[in-house]
PDB file of N, CA and C in Angstrom:
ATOM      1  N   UNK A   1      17.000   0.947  -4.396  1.00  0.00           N
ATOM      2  CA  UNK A   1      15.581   1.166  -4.285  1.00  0.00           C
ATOM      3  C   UNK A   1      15.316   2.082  -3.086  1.00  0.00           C
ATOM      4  N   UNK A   2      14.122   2.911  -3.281  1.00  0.00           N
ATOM      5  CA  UNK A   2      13.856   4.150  -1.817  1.00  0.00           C
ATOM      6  C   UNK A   2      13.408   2.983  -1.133  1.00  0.00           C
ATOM      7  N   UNK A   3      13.722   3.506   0.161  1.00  0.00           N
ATOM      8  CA  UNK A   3      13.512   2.952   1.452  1.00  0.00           C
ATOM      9  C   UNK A   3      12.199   3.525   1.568  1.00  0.00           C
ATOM     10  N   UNK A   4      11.193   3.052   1.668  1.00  0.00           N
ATOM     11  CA  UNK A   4       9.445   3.511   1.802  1.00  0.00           C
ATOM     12  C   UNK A   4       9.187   3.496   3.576  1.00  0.00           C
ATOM     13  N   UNK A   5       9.490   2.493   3.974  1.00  0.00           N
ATOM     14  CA  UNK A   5       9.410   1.799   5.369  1.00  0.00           C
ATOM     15  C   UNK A   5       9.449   3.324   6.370  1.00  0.00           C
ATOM     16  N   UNK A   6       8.589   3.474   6.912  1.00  0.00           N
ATOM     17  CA  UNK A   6       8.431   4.818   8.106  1.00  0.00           C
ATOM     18  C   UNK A   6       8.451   5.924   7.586  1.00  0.00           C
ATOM     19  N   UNK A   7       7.970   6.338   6.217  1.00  0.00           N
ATOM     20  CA  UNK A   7       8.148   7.581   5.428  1.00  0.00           C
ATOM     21  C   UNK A   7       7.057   7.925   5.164  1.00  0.00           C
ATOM     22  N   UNK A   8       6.179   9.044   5.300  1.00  0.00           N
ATOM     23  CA  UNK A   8       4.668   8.853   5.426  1.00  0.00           C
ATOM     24  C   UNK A   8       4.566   9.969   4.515  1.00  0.00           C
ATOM     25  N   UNK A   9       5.800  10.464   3.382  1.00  0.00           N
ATOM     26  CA  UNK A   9       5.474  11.083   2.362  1.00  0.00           C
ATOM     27  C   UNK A   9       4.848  10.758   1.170  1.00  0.00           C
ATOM     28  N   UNK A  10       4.224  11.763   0.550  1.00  0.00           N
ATOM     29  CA  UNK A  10       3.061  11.172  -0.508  1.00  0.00           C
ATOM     30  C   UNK A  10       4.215  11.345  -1.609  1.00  0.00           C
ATOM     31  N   UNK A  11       5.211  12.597  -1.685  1.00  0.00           N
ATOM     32  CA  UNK A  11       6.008  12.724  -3.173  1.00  0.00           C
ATOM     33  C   UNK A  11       6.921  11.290  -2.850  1.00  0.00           C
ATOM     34  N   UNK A  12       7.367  10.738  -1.562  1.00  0.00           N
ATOM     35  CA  UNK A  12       8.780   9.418  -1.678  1.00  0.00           C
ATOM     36  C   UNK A  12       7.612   8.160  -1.926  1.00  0.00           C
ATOM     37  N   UNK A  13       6.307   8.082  -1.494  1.00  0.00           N
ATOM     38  CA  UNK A  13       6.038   7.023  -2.189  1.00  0.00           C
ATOM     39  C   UNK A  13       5.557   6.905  -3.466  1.00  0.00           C
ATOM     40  N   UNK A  14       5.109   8.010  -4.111  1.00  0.00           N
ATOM     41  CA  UNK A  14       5.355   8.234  -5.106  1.00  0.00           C
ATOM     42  C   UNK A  14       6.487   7.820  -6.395  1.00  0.00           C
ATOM     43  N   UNK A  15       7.412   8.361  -5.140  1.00  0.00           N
ATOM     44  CA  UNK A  15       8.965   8.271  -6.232  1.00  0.00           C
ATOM     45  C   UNK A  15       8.991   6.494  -6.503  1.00  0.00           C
ATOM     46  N   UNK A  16       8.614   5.762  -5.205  1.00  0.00           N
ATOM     47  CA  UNK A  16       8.850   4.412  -5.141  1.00  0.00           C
ATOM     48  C   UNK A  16       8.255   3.460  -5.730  1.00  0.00           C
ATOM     49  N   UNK A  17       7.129   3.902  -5.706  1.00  0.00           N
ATOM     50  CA  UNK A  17       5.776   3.022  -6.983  1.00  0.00           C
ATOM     51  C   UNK A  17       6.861   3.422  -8.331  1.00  0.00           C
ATOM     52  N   UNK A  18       6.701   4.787  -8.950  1.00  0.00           N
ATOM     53  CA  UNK A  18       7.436   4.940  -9.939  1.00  0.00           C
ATOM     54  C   UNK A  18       8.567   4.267  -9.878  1.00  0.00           C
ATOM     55  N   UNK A  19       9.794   4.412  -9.352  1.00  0.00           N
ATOM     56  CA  UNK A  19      11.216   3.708  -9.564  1.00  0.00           C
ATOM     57  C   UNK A  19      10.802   1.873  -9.339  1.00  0.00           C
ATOM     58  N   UNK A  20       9.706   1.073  -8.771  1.00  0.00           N
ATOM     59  CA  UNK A  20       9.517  -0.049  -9.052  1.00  0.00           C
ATOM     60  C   UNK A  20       9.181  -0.697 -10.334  1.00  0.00           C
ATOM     61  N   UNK A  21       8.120   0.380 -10.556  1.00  0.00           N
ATOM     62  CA  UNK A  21       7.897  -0.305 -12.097  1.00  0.00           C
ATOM     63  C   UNK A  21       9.026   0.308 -13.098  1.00  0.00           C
ATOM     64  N   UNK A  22       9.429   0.747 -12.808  1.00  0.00           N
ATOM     65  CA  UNK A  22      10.512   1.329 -13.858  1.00  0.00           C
ATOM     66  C   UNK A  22      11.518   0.155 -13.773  1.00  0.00           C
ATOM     67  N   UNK A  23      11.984  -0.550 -12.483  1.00  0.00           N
ATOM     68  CA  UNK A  23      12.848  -1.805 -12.238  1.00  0.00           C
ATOM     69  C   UNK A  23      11.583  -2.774 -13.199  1.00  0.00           C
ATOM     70  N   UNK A  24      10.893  -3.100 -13.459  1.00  0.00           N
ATOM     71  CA  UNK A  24      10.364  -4.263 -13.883  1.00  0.00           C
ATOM     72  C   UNK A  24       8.865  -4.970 -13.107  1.00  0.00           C
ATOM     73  N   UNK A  25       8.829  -3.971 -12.050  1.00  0.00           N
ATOM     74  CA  UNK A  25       8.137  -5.023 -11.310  1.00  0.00           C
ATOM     75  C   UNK A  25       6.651  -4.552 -11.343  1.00  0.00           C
ATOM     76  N   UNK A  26       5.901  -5.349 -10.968  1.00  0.00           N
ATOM     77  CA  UNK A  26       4.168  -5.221 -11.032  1.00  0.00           C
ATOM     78  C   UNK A  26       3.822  -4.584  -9.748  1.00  0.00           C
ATOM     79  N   UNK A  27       3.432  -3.861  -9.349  1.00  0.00           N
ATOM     80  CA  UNK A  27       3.009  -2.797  -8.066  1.00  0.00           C
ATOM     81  C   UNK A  27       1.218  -3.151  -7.463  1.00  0.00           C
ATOM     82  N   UNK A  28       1.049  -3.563  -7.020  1.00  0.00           N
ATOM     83  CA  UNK A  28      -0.514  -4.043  -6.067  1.00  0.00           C
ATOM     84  C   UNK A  28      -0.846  -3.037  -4.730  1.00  0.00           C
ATOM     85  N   UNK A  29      -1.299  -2.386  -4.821  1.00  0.00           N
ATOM     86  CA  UNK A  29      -2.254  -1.371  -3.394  1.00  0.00           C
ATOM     87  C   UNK A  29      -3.205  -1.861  -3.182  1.00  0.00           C
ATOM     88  N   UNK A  30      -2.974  -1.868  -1.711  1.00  0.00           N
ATOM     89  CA  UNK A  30      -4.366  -2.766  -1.213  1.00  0.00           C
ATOM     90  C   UNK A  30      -5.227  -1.794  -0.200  1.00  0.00           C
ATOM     91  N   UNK A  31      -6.727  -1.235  -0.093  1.00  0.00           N
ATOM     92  CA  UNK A  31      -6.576  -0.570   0.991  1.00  0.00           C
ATOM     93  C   UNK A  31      -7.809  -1.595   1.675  1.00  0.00           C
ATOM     94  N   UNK A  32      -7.295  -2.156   2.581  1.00  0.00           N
ATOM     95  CA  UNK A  32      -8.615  -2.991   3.283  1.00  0.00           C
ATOM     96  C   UNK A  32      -8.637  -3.129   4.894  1.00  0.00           C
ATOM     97  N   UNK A  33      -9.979  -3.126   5.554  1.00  0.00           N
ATOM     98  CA  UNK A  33     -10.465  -2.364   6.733  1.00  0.00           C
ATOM     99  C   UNK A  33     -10.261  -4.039   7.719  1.00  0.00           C
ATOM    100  N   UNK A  34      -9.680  -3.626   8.664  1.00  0.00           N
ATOM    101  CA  UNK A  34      -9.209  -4.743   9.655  1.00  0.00           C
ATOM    102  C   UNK A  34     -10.443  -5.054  10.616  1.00  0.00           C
ATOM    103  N   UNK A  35     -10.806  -6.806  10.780  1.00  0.00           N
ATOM    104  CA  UNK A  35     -11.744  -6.487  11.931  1.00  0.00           C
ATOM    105  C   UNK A  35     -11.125  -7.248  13.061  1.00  0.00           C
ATOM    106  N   UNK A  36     -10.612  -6.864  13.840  1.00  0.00           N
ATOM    107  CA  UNK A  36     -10.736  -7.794  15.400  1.00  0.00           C
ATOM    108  C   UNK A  36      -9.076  -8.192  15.292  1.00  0.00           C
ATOM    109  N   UNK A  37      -8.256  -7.407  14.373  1.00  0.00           N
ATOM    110  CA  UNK A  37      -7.073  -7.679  13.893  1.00  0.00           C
ATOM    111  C   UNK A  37      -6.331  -8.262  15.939  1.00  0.00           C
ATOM    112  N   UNK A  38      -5.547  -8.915  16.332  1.00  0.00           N
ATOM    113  CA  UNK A  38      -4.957  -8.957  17.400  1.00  0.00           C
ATOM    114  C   UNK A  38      -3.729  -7.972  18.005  1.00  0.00           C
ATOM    115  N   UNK A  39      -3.244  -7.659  16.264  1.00  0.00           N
ATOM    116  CA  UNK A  39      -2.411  -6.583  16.655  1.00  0.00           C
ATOM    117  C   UNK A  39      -3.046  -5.114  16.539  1.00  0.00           C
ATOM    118  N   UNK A  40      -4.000  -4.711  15.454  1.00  0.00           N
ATOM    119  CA  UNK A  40      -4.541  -3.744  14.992  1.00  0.00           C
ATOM    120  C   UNK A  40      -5.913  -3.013  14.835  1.00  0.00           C
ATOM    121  N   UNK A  41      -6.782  -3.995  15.511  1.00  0.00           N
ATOM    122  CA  UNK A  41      -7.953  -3.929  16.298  1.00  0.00           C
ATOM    123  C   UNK A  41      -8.503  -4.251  14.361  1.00  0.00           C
ATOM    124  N   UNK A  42      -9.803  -2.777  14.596  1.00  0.00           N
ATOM    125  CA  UNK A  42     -10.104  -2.640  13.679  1.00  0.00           C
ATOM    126  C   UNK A  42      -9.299  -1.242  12.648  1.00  0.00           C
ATOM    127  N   UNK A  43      -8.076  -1.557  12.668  1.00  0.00           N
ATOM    128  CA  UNK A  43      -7.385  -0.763  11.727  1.00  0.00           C
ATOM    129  C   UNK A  43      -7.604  -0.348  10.141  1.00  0.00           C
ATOM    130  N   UNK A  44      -7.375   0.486   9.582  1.00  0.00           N
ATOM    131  CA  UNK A  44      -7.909   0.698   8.514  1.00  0.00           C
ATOM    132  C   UNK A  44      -6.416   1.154   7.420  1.00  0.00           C
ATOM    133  N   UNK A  45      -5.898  -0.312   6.607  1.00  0.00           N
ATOM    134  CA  UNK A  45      -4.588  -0.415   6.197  1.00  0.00           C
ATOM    135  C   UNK A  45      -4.306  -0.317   5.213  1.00  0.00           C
ATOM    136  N   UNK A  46      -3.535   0.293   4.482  1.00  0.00           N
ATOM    137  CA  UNK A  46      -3.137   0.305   2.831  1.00  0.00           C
ATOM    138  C   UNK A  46      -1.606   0.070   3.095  1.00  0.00           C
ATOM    139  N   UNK A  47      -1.927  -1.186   2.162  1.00  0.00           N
ATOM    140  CA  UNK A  47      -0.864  -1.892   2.241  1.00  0.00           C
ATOM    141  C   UNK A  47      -0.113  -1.803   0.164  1.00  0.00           C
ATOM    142  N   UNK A  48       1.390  -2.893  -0.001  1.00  0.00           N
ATOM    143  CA  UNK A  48       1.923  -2.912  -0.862  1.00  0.00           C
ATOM    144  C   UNK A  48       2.321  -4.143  -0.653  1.00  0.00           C
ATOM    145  N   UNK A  49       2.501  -4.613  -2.368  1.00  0.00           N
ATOM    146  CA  UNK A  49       2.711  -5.921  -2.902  1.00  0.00           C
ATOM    147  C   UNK A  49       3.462  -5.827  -4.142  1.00  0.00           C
ATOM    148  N   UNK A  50       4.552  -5.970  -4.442  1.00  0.00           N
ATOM    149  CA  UNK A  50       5.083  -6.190  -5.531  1.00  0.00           C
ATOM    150  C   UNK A  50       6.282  -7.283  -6.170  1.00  0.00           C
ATOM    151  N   UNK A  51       5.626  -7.307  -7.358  1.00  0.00           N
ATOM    152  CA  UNK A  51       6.764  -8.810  -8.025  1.00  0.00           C
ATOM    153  C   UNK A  51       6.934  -8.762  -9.233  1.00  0.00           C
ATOM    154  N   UNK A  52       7.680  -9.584 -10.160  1.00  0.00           N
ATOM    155  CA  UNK A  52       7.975  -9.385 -11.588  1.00  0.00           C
ATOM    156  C   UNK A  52       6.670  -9.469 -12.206  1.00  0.00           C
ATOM    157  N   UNK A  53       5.620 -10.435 -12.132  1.00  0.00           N
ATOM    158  CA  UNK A  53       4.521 -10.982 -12.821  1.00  0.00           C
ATOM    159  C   UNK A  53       3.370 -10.158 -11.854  1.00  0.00           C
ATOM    160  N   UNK A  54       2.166 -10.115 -12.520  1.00  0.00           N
ATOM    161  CA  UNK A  54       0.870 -10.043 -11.604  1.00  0.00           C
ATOM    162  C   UNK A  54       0.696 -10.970 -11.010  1.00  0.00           C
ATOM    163  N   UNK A  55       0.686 -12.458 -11.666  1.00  0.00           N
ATOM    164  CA  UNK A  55       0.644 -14.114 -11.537  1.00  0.00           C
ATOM    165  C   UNK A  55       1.670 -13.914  -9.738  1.00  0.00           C
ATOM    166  N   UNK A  56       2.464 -13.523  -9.716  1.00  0.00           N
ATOM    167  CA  UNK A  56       3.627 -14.238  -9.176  1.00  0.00           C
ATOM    168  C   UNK A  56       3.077 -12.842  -7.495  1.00  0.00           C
ATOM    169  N   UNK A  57       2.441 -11.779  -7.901  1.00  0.00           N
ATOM    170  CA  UNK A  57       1.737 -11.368  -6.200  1.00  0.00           C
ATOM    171  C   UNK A  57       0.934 -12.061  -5.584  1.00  0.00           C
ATOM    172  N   UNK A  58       0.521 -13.656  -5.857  1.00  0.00           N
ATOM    173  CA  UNK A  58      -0.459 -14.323  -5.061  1.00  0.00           C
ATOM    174  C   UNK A  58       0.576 -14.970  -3.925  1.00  0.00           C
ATOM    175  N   UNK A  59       2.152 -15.327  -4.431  1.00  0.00           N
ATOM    176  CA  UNK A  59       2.696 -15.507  -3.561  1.00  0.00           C
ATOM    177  C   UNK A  59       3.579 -14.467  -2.598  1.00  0.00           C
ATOM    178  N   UNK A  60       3.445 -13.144  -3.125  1.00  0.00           N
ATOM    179  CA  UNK A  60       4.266 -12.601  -1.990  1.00  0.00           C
ATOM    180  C   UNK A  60       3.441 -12.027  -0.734  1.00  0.00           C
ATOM    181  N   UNK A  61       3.697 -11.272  -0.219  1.00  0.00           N
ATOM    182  CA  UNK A  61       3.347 -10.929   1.197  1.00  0.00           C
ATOM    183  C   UNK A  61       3.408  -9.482   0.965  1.00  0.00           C
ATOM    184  N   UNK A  62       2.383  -8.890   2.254  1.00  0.00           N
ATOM    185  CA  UNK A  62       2.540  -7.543   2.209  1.00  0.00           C
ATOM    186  C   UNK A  62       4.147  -6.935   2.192  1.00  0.00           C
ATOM    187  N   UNK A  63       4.689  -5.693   1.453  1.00  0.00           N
ATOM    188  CA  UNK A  63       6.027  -5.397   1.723  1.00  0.00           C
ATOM    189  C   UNK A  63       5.956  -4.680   2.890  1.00  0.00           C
ATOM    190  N   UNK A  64       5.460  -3.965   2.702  1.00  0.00           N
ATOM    191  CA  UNK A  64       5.250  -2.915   3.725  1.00  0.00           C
ATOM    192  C   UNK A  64       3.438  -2.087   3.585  1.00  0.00           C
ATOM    193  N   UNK A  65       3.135  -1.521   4.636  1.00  0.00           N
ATOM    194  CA  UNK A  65       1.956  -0.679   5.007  1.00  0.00           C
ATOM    195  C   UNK A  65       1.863   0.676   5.822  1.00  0.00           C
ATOM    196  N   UNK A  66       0.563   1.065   5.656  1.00  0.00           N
ATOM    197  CA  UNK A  66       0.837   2.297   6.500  1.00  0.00           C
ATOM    198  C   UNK A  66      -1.001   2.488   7.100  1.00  0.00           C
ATOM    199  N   UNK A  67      -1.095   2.583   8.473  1.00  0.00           N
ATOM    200  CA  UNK A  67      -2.351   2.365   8.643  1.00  0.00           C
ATOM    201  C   UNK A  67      -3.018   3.760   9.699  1.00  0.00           C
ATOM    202  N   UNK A  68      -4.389   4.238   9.123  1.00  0.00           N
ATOM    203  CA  UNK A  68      -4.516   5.343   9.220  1.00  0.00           C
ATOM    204  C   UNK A  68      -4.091   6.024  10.206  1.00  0.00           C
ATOM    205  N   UNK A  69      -4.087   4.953  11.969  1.00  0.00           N
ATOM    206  CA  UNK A  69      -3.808   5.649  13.531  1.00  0.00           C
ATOM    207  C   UNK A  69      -2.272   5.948  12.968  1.00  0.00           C
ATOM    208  N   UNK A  70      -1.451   5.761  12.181  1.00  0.00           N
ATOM    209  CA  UNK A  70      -0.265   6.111  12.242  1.00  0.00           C
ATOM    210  C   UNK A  70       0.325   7.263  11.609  1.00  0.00           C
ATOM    211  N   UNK A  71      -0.528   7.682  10.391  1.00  0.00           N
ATOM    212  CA  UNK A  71      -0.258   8.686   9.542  1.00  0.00           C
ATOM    213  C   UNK A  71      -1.304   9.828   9.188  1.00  0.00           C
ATOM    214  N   UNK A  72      -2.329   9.537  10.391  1.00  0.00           N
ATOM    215  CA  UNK A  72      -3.129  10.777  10.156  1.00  0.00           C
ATOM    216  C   UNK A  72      -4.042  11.270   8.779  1.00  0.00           C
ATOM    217  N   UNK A  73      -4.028  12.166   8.662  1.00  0.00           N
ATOM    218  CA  UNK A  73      -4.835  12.862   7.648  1.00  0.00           C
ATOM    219  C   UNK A  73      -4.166  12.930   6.591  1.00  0.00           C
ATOM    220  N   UNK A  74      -2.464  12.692   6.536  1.00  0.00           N
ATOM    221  CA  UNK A  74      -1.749  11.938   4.991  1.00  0.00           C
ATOM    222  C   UNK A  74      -2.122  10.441   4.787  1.00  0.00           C
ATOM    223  N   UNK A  75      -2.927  10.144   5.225  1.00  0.00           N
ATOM    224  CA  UNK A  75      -2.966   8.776   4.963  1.00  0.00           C
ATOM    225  C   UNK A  75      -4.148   8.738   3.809  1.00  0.00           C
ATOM    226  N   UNK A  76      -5.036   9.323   3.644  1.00  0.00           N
ATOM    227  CA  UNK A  76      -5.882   9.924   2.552  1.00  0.00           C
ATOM    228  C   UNK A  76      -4.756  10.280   0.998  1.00  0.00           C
ATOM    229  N   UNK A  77      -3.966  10.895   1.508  1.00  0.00           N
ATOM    230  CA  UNK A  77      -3.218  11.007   0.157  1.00  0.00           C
ATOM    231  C   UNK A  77      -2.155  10.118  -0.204  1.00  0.00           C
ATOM    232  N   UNK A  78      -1.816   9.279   1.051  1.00  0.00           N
ATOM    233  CA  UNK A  78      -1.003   8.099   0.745  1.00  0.00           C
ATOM    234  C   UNK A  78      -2.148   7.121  -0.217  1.00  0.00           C
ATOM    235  N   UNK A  79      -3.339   7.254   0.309  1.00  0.00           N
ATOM    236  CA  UNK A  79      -4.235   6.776  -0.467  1.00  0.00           C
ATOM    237  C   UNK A  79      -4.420   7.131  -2.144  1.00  0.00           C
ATOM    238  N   UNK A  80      -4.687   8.271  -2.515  1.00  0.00           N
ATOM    239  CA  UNK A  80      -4.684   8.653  -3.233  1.00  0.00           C
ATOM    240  C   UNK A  80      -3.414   8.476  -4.336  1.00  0.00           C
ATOM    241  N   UNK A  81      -1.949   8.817  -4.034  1.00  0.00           N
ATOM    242  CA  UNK A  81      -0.821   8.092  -4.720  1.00  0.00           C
ATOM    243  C   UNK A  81      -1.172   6.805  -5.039  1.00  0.00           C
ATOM    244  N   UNK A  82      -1.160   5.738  -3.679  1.00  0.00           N
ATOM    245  CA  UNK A  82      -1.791   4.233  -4.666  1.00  0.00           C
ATOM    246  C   UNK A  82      -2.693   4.460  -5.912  1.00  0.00           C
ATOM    247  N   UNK A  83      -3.788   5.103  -5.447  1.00  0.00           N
ATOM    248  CA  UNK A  83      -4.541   4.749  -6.530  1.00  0.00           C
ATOM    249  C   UNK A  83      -3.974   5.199  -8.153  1.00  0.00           C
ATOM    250  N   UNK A  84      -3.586   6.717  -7.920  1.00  0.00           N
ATOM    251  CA  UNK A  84      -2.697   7.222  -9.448  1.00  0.00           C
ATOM    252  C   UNK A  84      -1.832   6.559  -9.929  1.00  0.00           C
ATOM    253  N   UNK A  85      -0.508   5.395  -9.048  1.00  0.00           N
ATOM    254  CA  UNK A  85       0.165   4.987  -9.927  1.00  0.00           C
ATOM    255  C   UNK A  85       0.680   3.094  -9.475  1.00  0.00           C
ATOM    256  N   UNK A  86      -0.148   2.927  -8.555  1.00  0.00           N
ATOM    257  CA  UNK A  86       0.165   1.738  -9.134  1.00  0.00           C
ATOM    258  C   UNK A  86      -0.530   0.906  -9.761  1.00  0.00           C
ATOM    259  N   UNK A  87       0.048  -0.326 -10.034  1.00  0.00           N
ATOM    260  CA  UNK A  87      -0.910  -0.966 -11.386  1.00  0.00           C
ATOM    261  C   UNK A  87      -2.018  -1.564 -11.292  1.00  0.00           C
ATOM    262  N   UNK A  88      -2.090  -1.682  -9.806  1.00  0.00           N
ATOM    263  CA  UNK A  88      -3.374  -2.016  -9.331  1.00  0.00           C
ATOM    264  C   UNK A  88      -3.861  -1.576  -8.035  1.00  0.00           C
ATOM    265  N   UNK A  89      -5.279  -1.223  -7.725  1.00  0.00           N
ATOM    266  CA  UNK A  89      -5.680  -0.889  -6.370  1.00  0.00           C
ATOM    267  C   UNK A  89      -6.501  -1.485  -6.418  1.00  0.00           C
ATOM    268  N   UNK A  90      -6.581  -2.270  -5.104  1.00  0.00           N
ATOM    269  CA  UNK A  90      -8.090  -3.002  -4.621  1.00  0.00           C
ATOM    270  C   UNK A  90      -8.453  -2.738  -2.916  1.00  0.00           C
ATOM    271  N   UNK A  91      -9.747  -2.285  -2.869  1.00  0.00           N
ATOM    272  CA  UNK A  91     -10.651  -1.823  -1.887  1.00  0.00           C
ATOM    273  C   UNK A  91     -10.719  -3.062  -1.388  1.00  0.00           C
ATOM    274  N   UNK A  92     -10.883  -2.981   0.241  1.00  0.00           N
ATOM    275  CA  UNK A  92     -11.769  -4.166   0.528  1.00  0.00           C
ATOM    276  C   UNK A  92     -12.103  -3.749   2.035  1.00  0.00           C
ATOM    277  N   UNK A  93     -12.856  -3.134   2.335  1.00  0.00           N
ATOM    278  CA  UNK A  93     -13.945  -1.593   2.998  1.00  0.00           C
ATOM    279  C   UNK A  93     -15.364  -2.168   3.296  1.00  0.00           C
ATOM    280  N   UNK A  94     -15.967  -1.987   4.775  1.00  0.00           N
ATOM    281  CA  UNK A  94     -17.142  -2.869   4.731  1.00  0.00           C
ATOM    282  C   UNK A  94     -17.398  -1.850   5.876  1.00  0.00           C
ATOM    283  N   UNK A  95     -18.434  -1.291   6.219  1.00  0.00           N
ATOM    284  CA  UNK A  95     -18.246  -0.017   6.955  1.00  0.00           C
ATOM    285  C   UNK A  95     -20.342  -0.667   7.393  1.00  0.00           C
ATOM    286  N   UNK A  96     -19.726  -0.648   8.874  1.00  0.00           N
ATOM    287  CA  UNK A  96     -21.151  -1.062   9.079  1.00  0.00           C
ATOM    288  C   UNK A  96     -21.967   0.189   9.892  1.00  0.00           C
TER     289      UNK A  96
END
């Protein structure tokens, strides 16, 4: 499986959503806005979740993330990849 972890390319996560579901597995993007986080203040994170079942992502954990202070102005198109291919994206954005 690609190593995703510190790769802030849009074509390798790409490749990785693709080569997951191609293994079998159900793919979840999350992009949701942090408040008062202890490690991450109010960070703004798109994260990944994946498992054999949809049923079976209530128990896993984020795999990995990438959050905007870290990846800049690719982080919009890291955005954008979630949304094109994995099997699910959910917002959760509250912008006061």
């Amino acid at each position: 499986m690609i190593d995703i972890r510190n790769t802030y390319k849009p074509n390798v996560l790409e490749a990785w959503i693709k080569e997951t579901r191609e293994a079998g597995n159900y793919v979840s993007a999350e992009l949701v806005q942090l408040h008062d986080d202890p490690q991450l203040g109010n960070a703004l994170v798109l994260g990944f979740r994946f498992a054999k079942t949809p049923r079976a992502l209530a128990d896993e954990d984020i795999a990995f993330s990438f959050t905007h202070e870290t990846t800049g102005t690719v982080f919009w198109r890291l955005v954008g990849v979630a949304e094109a291919y994995a099997n699910d994206f959910n917002e959760e954005l509250a912008f006061a």
